[in-house]
Protein backbone atom coordinates (compact mmCIF):
# COMPACT_ATOMS: atom_id res chain seq x y z
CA UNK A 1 0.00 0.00 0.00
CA UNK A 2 1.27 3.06 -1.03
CA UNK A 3 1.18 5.56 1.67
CA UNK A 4 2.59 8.55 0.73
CA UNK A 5 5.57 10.36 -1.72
CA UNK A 6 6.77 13.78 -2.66
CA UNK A 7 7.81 15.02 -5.77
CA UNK A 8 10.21 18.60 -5.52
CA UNK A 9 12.23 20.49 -7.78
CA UNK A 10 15.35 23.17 -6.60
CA UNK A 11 15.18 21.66 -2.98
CA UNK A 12 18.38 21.95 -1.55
CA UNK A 13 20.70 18.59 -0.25
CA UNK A 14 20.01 19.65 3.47
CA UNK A 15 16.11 19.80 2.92
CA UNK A 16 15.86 16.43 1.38
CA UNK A 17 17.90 15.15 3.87
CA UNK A 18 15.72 16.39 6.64
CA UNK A 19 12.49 15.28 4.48
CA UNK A 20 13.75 11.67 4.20
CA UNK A 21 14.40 11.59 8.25
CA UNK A 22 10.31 13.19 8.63
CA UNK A 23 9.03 10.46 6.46
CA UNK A 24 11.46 7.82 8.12
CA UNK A 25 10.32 8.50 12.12
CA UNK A 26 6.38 9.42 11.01
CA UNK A 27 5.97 6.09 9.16
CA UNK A 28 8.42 4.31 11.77
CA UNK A 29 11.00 2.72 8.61
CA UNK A 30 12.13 -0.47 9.59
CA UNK A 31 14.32 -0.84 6.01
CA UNK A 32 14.77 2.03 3.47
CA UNK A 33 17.01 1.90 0.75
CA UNK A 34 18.39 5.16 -1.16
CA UNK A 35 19.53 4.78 -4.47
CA UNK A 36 23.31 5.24 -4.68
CA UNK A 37 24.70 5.41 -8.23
CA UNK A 38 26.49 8.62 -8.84
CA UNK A 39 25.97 11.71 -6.89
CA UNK A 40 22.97 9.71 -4.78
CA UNK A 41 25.75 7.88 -2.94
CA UNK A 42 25.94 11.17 -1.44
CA UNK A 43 22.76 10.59 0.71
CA UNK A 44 23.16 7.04 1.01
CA UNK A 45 26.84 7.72 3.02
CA UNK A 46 25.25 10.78 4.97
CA UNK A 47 22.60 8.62 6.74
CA UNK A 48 25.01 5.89 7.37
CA UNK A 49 27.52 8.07 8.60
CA UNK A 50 24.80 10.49 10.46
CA UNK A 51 21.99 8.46 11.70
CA UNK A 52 20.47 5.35 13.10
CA UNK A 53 18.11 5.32 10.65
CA UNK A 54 17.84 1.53 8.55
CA UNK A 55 18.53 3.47 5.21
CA UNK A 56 20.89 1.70 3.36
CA UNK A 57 22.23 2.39 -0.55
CA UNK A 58 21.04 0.47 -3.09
CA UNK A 59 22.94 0.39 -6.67
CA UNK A 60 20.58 0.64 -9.91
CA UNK A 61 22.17 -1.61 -12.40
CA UNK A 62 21.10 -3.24 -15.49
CA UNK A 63 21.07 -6.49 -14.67
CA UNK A 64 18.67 -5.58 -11.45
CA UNK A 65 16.40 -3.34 -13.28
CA UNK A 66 16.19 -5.77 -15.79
CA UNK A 67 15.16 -8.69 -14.13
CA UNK A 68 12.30 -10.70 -14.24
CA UNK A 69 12.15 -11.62 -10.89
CA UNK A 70 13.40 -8.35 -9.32
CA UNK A 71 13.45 -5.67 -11.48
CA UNK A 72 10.54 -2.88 -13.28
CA UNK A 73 9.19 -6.25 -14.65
CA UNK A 74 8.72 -7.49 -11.08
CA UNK A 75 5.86 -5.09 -10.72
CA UNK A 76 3.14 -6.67 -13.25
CA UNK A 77 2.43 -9.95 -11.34
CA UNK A 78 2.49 -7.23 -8.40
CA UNK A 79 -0.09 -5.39 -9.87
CA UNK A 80 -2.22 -8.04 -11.12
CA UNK A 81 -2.68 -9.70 -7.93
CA UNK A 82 -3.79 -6.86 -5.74
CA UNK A 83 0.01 -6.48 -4.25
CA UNK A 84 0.12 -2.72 -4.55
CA UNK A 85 -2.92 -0.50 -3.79
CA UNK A 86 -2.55 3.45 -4.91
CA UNK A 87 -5.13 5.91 -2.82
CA UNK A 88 -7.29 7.41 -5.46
CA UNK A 89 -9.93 9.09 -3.07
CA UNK A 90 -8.98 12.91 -3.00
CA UNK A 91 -8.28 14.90 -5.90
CA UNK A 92 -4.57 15.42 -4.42
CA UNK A 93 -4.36 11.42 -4.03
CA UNK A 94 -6.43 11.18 -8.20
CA UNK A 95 -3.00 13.48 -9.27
CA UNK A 96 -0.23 11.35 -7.38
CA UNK A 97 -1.27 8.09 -8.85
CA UNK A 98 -1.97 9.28 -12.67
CA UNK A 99 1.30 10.51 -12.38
CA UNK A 100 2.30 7.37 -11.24
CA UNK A 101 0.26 5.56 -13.82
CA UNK A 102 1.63 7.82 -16.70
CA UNK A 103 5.01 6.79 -15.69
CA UNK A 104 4.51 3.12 -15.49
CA UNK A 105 2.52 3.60 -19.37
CA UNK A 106 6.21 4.68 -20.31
CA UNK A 107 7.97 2.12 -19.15
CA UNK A 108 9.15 -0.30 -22.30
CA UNK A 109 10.53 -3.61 -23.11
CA UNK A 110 12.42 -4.37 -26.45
CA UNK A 111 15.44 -6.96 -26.97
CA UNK A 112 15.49 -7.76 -23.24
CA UNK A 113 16.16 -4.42 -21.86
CA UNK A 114 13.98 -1.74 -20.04
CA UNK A 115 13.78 1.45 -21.57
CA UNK A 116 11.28 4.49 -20.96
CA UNK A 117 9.37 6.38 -23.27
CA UNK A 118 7.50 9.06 -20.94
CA UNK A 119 9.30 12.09 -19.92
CA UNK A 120 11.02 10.82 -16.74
CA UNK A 121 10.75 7.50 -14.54
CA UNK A 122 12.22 9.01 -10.93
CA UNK A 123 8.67 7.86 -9.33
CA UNK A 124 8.85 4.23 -10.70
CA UNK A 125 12.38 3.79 -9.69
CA UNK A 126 11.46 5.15 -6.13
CA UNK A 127 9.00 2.34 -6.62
CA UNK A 128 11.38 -0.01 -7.44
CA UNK A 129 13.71 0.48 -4.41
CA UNK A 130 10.87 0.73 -2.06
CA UNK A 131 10.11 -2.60 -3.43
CA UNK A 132 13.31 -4.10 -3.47
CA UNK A 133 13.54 -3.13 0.04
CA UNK A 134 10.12 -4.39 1.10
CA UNK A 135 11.86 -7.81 -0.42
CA UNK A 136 15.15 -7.08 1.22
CA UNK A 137 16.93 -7.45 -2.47
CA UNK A 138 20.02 -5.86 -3.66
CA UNK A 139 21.41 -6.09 -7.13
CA UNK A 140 24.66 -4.93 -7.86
CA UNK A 141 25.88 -5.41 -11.27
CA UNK A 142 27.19 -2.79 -13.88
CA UNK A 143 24.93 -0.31 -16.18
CA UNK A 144 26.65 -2.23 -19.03
């Protein structure tokens, strides 16, 4: 069940850093992961250095967002049995999913490889490692 997420743009390294430990103490996170290719690994050190919070980094790679049994694919069987349940009951909540839904719509498979078609997939890859972590799955593997 999807509880909540936040989309921002121009929000500075500090304020995400005190949004993730809101979100982490007012839904009491027993396991978060924090994507940590690139300049993510940024965050992913800070809490781990910083905190007690159970963030850990988790490395996007082909191989893992490819995957059948753990990657983007992962979500279908998800979605077709009832696994994931987006709030649809205010207008704020009707927004949040769509964009959620118009994401997913551009997410692509050709020659064994995910690709995207829609104009950004940051909120199905948040997805994905909330997933992953829900699992307790790491893939580490190169972009290739």
């Amino acid at each position: 069940r999807l509880l909540n997420y936040w989309r921002f743009k121009a929000t500075s390294m500090q304020e995400q850093i005190n949004r993730i430990e809101d979100y982490c103490k007012r839904f009491r996170v027993t396991i978060g992961y924090l994507e940590d290719n690139l300049f993510q690994k940024v965050y992913a050190e800070h809490f781990k250095k910083n905190s007690f919070l159970p963030l850990q980094g988790h490395t996007v790679t082909n191989t893992g967002k490819n995957s059948p049994e753990y990657g983007i694919l992962s979500f279908r069987p998800a979605f077709e049995n009832d696994k994931w349940v987006f709030p649809y009951n205010t207008p704020k909540d009707q927004e949040k999913t769509d964009l959620i839904v118009t994401e997913f719509n551009g997410i692509v498979q050709r020659n064994g490889r995910i690709g995207n078609e829609s104009f950004h997939d940051d909120t199905v890859m948040s997805l994905w490692h909330a997933m992953c972590a829900s699992l307790n799955t790491v893939f580490v593997a190169d972009w290739g």
